[in-house]
Protein backbone atom coordinates (compact mmCIF):
# COMPACT_ATOMS: atom_id res chain seq x y z
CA UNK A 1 82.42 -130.80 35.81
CA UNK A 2 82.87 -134.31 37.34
CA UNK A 3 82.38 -134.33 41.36
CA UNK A 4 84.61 -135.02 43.52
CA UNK A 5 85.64 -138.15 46.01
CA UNK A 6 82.56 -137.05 49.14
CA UNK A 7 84.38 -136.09 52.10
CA UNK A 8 83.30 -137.80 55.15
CA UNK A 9 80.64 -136.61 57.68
CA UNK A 10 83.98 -136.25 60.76
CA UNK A 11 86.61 -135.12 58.36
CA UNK A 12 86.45 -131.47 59.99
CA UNK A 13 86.48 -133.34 63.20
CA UNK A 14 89.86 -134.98 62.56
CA UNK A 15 90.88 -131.51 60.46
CA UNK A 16 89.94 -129.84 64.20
CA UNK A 17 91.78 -132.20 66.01
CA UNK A 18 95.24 -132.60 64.12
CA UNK A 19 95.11 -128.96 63.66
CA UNK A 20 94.82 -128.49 67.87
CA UNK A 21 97.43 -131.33 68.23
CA UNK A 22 100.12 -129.03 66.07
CA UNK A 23 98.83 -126.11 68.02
CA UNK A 24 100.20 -127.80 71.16
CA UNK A 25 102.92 -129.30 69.62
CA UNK A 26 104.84 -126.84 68.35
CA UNK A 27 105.48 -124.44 71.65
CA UNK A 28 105.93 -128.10 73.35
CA UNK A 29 108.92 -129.62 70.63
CA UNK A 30 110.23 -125.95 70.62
CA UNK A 31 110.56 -125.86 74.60
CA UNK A 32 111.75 -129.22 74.07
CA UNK A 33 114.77 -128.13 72.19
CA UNK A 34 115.65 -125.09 74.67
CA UNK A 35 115.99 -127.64 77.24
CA UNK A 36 117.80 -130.70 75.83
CA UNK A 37 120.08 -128.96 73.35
CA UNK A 38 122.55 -128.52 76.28
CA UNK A 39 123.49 -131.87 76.46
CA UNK A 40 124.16 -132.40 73.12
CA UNK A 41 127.83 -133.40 72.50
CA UNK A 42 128.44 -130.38 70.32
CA UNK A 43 129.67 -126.77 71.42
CA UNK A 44 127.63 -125.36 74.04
CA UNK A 45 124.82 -123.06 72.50
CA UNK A 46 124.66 -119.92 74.59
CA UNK A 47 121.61 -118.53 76.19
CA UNK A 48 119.91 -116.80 73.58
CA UNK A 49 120.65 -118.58 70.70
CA UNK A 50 118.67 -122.29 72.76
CA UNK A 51 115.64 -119.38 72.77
CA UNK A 52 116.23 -119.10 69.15
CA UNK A 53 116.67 -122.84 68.22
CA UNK A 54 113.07 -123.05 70.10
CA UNK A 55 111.51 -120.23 67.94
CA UNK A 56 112.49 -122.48 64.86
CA UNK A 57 111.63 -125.22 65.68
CA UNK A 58 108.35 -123.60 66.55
CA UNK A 59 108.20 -122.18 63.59
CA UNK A 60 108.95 -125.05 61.70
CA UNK A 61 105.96 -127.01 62.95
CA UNK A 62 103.61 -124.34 62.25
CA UNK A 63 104.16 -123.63 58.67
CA UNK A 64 104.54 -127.29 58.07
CA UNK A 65 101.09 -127.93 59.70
CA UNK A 66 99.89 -124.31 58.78
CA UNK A 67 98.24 -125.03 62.24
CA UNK A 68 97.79 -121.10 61.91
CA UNK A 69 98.17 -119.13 59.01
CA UNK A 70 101.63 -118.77 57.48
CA UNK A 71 102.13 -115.01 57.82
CA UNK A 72 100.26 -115.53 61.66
CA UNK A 73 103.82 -117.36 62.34
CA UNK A 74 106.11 -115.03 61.03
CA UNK A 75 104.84 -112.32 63.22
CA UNK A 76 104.80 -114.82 66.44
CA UNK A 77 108.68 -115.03 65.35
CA UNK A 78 109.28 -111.31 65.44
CA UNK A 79 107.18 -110.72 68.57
CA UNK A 80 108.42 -113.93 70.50
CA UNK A 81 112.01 -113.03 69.51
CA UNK A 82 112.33 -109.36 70.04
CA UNK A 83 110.58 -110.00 73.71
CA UNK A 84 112.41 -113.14 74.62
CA UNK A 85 116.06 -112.25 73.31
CA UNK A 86 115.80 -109.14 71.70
CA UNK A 87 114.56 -107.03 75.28
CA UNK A 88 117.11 -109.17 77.30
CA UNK A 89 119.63 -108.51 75.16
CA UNK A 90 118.96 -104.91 75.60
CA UNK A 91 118.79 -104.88 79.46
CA UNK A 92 121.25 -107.73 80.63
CA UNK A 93 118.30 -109.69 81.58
CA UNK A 94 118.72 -113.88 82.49
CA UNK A 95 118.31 -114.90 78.32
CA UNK A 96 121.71 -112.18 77.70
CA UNK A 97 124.64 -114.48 75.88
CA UNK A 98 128.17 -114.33 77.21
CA UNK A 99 130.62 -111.50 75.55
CA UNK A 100 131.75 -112.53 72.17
CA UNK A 101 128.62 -115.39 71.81
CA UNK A 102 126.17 -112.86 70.37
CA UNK A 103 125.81 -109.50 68.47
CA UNK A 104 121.76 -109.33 69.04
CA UNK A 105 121.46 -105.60 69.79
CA UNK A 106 117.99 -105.27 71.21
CA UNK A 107 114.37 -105.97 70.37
CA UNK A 108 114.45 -103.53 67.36
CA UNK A 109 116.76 -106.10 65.90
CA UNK A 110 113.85 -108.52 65.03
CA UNK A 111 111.77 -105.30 63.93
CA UNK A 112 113.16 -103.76 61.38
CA UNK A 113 113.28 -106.44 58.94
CA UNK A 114 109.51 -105.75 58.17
CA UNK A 115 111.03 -102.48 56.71
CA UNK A 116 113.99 -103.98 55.14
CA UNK A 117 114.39 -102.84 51.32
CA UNK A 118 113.57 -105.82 49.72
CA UNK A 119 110.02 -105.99 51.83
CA UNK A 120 109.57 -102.71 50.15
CA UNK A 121 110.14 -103.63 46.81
CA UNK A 122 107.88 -106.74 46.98
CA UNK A 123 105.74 -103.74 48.02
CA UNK A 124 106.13 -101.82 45.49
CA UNK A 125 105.46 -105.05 42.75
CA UNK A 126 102.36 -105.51 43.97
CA UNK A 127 101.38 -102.16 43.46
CA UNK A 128 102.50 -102.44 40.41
CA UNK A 129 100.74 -105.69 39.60
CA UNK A 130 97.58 -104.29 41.45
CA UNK A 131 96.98 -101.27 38.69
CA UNK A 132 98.07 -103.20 36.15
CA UNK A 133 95.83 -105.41 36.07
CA UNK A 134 92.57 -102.85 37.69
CA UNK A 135 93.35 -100.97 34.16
CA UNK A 136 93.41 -104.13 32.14
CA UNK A 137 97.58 -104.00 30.53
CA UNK A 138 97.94 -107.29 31.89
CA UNK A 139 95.21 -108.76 29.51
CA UNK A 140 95.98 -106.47 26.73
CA UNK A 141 99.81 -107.80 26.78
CA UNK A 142 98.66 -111.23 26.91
CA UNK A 143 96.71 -111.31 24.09
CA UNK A 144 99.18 -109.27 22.48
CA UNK A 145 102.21 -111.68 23.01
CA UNK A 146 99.74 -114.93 22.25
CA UNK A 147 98.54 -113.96 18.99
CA UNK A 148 101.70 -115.12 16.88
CA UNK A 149 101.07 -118.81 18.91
CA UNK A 150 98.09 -119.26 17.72
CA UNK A 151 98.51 -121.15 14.38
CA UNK A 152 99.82 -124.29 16.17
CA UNK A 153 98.48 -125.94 19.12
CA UNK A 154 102.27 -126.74 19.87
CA UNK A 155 103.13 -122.90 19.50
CA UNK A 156 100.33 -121.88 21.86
CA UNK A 157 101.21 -123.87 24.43
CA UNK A 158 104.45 -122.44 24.60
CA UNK A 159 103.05 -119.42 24.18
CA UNK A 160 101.39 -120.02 27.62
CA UNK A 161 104.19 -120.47 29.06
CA UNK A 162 106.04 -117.62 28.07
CA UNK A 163 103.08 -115.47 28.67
CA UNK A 164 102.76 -116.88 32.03
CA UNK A 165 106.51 -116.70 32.87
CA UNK A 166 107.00 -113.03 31.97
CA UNK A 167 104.30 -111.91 33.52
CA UNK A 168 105.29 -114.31 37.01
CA UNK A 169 108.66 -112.19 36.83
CA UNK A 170 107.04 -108.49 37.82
CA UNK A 171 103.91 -109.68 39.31
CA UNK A 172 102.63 -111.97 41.83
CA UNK A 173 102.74 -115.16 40.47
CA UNK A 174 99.26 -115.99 41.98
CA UNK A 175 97.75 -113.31 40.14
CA UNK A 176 99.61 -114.12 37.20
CA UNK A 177 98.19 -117.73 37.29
CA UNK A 178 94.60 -116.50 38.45
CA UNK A 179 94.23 -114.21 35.65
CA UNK A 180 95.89 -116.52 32.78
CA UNK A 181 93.89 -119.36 34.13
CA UNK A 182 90.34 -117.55 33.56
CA UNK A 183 91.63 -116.34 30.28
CA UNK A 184 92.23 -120.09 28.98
CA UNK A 185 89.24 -121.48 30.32
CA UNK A 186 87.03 -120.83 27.55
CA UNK A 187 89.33 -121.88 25.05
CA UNK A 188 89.56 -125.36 26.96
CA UNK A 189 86.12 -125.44 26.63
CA UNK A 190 86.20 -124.85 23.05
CA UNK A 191 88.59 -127.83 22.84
CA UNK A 192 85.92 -130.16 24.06
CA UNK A 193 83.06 -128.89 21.58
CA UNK A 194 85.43 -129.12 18.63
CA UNK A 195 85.28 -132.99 20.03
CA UNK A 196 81.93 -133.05 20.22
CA UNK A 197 82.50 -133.51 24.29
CA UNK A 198 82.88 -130.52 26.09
CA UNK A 199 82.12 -132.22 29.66
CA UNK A 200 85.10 -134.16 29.64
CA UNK A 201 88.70 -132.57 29.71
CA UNK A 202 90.72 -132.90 26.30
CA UNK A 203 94.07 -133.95 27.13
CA UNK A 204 95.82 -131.01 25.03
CA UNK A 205 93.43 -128.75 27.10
CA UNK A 206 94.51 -130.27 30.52
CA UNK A 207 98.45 -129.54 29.34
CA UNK A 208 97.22 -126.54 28.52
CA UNK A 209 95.94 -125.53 31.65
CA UNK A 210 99.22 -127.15 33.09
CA UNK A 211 101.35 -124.58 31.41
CA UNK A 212 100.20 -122.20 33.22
CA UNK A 213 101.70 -122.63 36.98
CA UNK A 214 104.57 -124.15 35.28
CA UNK A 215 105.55 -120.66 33.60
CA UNK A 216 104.21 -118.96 36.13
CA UNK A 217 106.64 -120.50 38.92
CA UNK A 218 109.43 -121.07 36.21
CA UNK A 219 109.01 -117.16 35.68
CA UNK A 220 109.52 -116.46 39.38
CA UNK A 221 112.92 -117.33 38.71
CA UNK A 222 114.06 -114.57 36.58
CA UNK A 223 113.42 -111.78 39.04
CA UNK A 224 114.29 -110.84 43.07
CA UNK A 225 110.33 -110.23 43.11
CA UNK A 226 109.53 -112.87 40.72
CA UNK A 227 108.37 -115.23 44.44
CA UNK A 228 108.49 -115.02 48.16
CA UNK A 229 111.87 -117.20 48.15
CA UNK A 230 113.64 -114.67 45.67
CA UNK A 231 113.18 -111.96 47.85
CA UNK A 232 113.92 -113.37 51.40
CA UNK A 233 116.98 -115.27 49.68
CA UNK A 234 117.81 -111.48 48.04
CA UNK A 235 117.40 -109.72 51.29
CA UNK A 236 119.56 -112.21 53.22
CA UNK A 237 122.40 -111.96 50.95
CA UNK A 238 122.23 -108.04 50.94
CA UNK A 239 121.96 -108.21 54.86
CA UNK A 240 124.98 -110.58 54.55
CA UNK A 241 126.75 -107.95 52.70
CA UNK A 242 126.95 -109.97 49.16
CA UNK A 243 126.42 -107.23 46.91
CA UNK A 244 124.20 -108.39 44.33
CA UNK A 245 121.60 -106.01 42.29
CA UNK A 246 118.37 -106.66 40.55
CA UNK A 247 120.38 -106.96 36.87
CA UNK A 248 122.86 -109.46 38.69
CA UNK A 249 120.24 -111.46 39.31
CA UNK A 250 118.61 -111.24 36.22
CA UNK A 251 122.08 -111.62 34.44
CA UNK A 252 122.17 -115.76 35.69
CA UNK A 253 118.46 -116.68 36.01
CA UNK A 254 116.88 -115.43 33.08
CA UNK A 255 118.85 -117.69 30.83
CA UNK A 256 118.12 -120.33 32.97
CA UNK A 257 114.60 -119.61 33.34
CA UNK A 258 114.37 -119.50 29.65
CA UNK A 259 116.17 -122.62 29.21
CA UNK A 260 114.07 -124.47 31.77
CA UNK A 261 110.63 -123.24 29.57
CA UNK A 262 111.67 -125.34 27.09
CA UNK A 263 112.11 -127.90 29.66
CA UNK A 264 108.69 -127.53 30.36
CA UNK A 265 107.14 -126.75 26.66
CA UNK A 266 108.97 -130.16 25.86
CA UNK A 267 108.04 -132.42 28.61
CA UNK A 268 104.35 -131.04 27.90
CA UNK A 269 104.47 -131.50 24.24
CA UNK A 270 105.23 -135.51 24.64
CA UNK A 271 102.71 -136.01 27.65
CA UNK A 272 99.74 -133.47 26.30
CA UNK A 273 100.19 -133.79 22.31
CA UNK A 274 97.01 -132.01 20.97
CA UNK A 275 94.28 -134.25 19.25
CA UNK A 276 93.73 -134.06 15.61
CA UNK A 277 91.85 -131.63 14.16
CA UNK A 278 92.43 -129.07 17.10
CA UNK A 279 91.70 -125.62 16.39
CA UNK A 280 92.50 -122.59 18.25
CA UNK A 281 91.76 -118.78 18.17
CA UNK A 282 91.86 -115.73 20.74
CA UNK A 283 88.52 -114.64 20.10
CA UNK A 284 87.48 -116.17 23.52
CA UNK A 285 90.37 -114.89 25.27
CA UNK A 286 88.83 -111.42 26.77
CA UNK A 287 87.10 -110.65 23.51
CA UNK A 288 86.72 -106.94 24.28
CA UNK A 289 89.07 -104.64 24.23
CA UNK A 290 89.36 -101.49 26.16
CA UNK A 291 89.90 -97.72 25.56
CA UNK A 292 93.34 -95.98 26.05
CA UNK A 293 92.82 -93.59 28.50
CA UNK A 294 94.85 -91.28 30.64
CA UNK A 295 94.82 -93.34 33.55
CA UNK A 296 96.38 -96.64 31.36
CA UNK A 297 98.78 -94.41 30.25
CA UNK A 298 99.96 -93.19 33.66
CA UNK A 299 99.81 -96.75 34.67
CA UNK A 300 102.12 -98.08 31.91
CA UNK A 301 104.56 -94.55 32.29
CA UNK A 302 104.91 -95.66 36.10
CA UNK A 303 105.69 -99.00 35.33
CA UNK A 304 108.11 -99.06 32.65
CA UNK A 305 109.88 -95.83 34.69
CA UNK A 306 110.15 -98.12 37.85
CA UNK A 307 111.19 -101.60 36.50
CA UNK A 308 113.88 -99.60 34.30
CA UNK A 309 115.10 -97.94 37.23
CA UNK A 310 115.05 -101.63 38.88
CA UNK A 311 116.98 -103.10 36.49
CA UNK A 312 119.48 -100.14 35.89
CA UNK A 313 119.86 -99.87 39.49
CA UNK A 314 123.85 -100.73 38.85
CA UNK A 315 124.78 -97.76 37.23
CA UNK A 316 122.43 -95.07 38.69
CA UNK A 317 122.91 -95.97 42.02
CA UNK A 318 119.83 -95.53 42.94
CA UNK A 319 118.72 -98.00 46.16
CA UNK A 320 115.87 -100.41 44.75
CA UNK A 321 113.79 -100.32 47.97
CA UNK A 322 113.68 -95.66 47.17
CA UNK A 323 112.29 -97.00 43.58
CA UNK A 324 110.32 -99.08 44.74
CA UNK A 325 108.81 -96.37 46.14
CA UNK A 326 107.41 -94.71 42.67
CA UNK A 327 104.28 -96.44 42.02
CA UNK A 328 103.46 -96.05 46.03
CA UNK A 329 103.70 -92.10 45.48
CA UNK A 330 101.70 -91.91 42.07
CA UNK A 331 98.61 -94.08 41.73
CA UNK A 332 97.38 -92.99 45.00
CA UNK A 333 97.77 -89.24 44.19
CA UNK A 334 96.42 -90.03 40.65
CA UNK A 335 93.52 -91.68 41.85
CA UNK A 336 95.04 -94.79 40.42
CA UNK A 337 94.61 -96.92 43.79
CA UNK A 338 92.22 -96.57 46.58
CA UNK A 339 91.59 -97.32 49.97
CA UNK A 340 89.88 -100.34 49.39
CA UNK A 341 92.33 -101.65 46.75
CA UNK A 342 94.87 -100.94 48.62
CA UNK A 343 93.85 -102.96 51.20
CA UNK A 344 93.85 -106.36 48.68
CA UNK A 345 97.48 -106.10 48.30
CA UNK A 346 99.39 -109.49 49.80
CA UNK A 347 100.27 -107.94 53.09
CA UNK A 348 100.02 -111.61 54.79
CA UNK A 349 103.01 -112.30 51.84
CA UNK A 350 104.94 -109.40 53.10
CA UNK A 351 104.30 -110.20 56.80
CA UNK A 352 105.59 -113.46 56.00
CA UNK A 353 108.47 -112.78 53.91
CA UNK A 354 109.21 -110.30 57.33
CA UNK A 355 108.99 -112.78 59.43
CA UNK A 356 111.62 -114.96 57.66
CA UNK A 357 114.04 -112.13 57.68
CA UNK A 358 114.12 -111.81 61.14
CA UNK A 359 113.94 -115.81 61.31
CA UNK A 360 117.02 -115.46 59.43
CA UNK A 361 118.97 -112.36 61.41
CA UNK A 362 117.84 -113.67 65.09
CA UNK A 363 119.32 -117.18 63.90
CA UNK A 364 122.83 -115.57 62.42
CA UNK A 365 123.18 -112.96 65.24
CA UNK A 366 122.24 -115.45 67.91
CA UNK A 367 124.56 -118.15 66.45
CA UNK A 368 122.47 -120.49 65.73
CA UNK A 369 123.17 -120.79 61.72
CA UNK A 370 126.64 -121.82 62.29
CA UNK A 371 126.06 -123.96 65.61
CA UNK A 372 123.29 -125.83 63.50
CA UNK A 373 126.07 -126.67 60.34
CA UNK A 374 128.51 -127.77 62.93
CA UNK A 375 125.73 -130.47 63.57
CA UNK A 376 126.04 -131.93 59.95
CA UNK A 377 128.88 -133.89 59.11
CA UNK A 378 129.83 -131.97 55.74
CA UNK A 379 133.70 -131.69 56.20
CA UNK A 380 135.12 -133.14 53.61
CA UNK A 381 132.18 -132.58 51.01
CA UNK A 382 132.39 -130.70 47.71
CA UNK A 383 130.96 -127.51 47.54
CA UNK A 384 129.23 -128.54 44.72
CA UNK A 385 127.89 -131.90 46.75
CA UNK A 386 126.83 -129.63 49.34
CA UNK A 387 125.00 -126.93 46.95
CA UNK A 388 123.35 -129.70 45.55
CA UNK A 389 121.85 -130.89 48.79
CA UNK A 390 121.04 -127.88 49.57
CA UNK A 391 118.80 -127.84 46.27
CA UNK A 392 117.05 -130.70 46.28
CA UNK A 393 116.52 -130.17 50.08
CA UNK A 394 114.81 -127.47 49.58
CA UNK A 395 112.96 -128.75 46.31
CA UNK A 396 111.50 -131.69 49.08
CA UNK A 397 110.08 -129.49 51.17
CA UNK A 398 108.24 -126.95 49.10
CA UNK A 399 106.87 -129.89 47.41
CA UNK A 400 104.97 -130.80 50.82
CA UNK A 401 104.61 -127.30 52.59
CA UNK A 402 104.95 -123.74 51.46
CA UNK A 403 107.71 -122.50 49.64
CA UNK A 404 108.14 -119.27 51.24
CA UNK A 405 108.25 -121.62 54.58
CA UNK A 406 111.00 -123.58 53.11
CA UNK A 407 113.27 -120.34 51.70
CA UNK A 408 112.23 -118.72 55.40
CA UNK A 409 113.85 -121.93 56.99
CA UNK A 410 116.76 -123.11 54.90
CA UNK A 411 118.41 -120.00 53.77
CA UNK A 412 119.98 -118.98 56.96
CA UNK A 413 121.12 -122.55 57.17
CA UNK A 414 122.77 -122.29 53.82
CA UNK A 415 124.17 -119.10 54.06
CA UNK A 416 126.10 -120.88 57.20
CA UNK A 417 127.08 -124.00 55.37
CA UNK A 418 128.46 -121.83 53.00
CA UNK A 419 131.55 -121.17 54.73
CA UNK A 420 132.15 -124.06 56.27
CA UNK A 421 132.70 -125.74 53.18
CA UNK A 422 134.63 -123.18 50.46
CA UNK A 423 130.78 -122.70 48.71
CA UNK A 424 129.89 -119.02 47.93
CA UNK A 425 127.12 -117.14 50.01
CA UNK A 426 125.46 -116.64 46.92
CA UNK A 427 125.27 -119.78 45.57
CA UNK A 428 124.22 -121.37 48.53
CA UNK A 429 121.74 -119.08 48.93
CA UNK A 430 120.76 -119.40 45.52
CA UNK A 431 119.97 -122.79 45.96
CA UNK A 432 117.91 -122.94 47.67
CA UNK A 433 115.17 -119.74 46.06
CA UNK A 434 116.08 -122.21 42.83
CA UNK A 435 114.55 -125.21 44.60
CA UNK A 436 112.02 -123.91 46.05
CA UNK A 437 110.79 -122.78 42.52
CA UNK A 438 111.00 -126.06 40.94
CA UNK A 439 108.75 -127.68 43.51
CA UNK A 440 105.21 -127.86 41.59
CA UNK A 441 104.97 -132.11 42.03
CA UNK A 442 101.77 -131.87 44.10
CA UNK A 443 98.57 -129.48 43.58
CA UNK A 444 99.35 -127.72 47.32
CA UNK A 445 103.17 -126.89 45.56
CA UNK A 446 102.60 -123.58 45.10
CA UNK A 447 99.41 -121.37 45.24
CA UNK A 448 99.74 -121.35 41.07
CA UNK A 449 99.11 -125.40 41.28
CA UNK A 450 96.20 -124.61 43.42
CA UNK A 451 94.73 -122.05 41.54
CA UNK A 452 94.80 -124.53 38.53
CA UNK A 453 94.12 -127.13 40.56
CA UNK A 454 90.76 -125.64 41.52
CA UNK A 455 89.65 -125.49 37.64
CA UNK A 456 88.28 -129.06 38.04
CA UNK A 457 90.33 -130.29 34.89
CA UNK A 458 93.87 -131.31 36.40
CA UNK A 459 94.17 -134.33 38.37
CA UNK A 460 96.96 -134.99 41.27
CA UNK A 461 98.73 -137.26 38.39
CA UNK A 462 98.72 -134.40 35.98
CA UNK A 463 101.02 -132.25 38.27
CA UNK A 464 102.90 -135.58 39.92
CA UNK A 465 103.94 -136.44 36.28
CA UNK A 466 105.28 -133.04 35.23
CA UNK A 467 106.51 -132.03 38.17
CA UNK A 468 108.82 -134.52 39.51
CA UNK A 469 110.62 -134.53 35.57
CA UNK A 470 110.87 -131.08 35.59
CA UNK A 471 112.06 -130.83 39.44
CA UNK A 472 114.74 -133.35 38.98
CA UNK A 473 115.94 -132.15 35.40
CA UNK A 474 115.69 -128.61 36.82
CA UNK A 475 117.23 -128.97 39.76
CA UNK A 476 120.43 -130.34 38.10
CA UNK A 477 120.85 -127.80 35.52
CA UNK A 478 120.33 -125.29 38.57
CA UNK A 479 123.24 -126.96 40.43
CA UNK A 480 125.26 -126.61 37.10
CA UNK A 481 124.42 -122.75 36.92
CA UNK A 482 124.91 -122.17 40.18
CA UNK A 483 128.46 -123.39 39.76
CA UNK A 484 129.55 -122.12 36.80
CA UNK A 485 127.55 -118.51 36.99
CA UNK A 486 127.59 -117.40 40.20
């Protein structure tokens, strides 16, 4: 493997600094913002909702610094905002908002999103993704669904994709891209011996490798659980009272997530086209194959009984966030997950997709969300103009900082822009999970690029290249479904 650029001797010097300097900036711009907003020549914000516009804008700096961990600032927004507007609320205290201004109940308001149904279910998926892969189904599958790709170097790399992509839609898509990515690795390898060079990178191999994130993010799509911006954009709109189910959302963005694949197998095909002669088999794709035992069969029962309960959720009635609940009741009475396992589940994911939720319901209940859209000039826009920005918005700003950040951010903002335009809750809100998908320009995208990133083979152009095309093209055809679906 080639070695890197050297990092200089005071580069965790500066890294030390700039990371104190965003420490101290963000209480600083947020207290900033409490004080100033009251002259601005807009509608007077009331009390609790300045308080509020401080906790974003605190927020805002950390996860675009990541000054502390990402999932470290979601809880600082449910502490900060049940004890600074939440408990005043509750006793009448100085930070109360006039009658009529506010519907903030009390500090259990900011709380109970880290229980909210949809938290659950992301729960409950990475349960399911957990045993899944502990008893080795996820491999198994993989192999199974690559096998009739093989015969063309063409066909397996959309095979990748696909494999990648439905696997990214009921597990974490960092798993999805961790696992996939090992599995590949020595068939890239075998790439460079059937060159005679197996130190240097084919390029087939490196689009190869590519295909992976791609489907894996792409795959996000299809599914409320499929990423961290599904599922805070899903529980928003339920909290909103939009009544949309897991097959509703299926319904719109598996087509389009199947549509954007070949996007993707496309612009890969012209940029990666395999070298002559190439070769490819499975055999170094987890060569051995496990025994069927009770415990893979409990594993598969469980998960086939709880995604079909998911997905039929419409006509059974059953609450998603109860089924969710399935896989959390049997592997740990089957022996199926333990202690230690359990505690390598993505809690800092869930404590982050939390604290957007109650980002989200402190800014609507505070009335912040619609004071901030009266700030934009957007009378007069088409819905479709503003959906668009909206998009592509949020498609900037996962491409630079987390994408979960960006959803945690921009979704309450949409959901209030919605109105004041004529655009749907939905597909506002819609937006901006379908932005925040597309963004994969830059190696620190999404933790996908970064897992395949770390592989040594991609370069910054490799993802720079693919990205922005499939961004761009993406993003359009996601403004076209969102206004013709939803």
């Amino acid at each position: 493997m080639p070695r890197g650029p050297l990092v200089p001797s005071d580069a965790p010097h500066h890294a030390h600094r700039a990371r104190v300097a965003a420490l101290l900036a963000g209480p600083l711009l947020g207290l900033t913002a409490f004080l100033m907003v009251g002259d601005a020549p807009l509608e007077q914000l009331p009390a609790d909702g300045r308080v509020m516009l401080g906790l974003f804008v605190l927020a805002a700096v950390y996860w675009m610094t990541s000054a502390i961990p990402p999932f470290a600032t979601g809880l600082l927004v449910i502490g900060l905002g049940a004890l600074l507007i939440g408990y005043p609320a509750e006793n009448a205290r100085p930070f109360d908002a006039p009658a009529g201004t506010s519907v903030v109940k009390g500090w259990t308001d900011f709380v109970t999103p880290a229980a909210a149904p949809v938290v659950v279910l992301m729960l409950g998926g990475f349960v399911l993704s957990h045993a899944a892969h502990v008893s080795g189904i996820d491999r198994a599958l993989a192999r199974l669904v690559l096998r009739p790709f093989v015969g063309s170097p063409r066909r397996m790399l959309l095979g990748v994709l696909l494999v990648s992509a439905g696997l990214s839609m009921w597990m974490s898509n960092t798993a999805t891209a961790a696992m996939v990515t090992l599995m590949l690795a020595p068939l890239v390898d075998r790439l460079g011996d059937q060159l005679g060079d197996r130190s240097t990178p084919t390029k087939f191999g490196r689009g190869l490798l590519l295909a992976v994130p791609i489907g894996a993010n792409l795959g996000g799509i299809g599914t409320p659980i499929g990423t961290p911006p599904n599922a805070i954009v899903f529980g928003m709109l339920r909290g909103a009272g939009v009544d949309i189910s897991f097959l509703g959302w299926m319904l719109f963005a598996v087509p389009l997530t199947l549509v954007l694949i070949l996007l993707a197998w496309g612009v890969l095909s012209v940029l990666y086209p395999p070298e002559p002669g190439v070769q490819l088999s499975l055999d170094e794709v987890e060569p051995e194959q496990r025994a069927f035992t009770w415990r893979t069969a409990v594993t598969a029962a469980t998960f086939v009984v709880t995604v079909g309960l998911w997905v039929t959720g419409p006509w059974t009635n059953l609450p998603i966030g109860a089924t969710a609940l399935i896989p959390l009741v049997v592997f740990p009475a089957f022996g199926l997950l333990t202690a230690s396992q359990f505690n390598k589940l993505e809690w800092n994911i869930l404590l982050l997709v939390a604290g957007g939720l109650a980002l989200g319901k402190g800014m609507e209940d505070t009335g912040l969300a619609a004071w901030m859209i009266g700030a934009v000039p957007i009378e007069g826009l088409s819905p479709m103009l503003v959906m668009a920005a909206l998009l592509f918005a949020s498609l900037l700003l996962s491409t630079l900082m987390s994408n979960t950040a960006t959803a945690n951010l921009l979704a309450p903002i949409a959901l209030g822009a919605a109105a004041g335009v004529g655009l749907e809750p939905l597909q506002a809100a819609v937006g901006v999970a379908l932005g925040a998908s597309l963004a994969m320009g830059l190696p620190v995208s999404t933790p996908p690029n970064a897992i395949a990133f770390s592989s040594g083979i991609l370069r910054v152009s490799d993802f720079l290249r693919t990205g922005i095309a499939i961004g761009l093209v993406g993003g359009a055809m996601g403004v076209v479904v969102c206004s013709t679906m939803l």
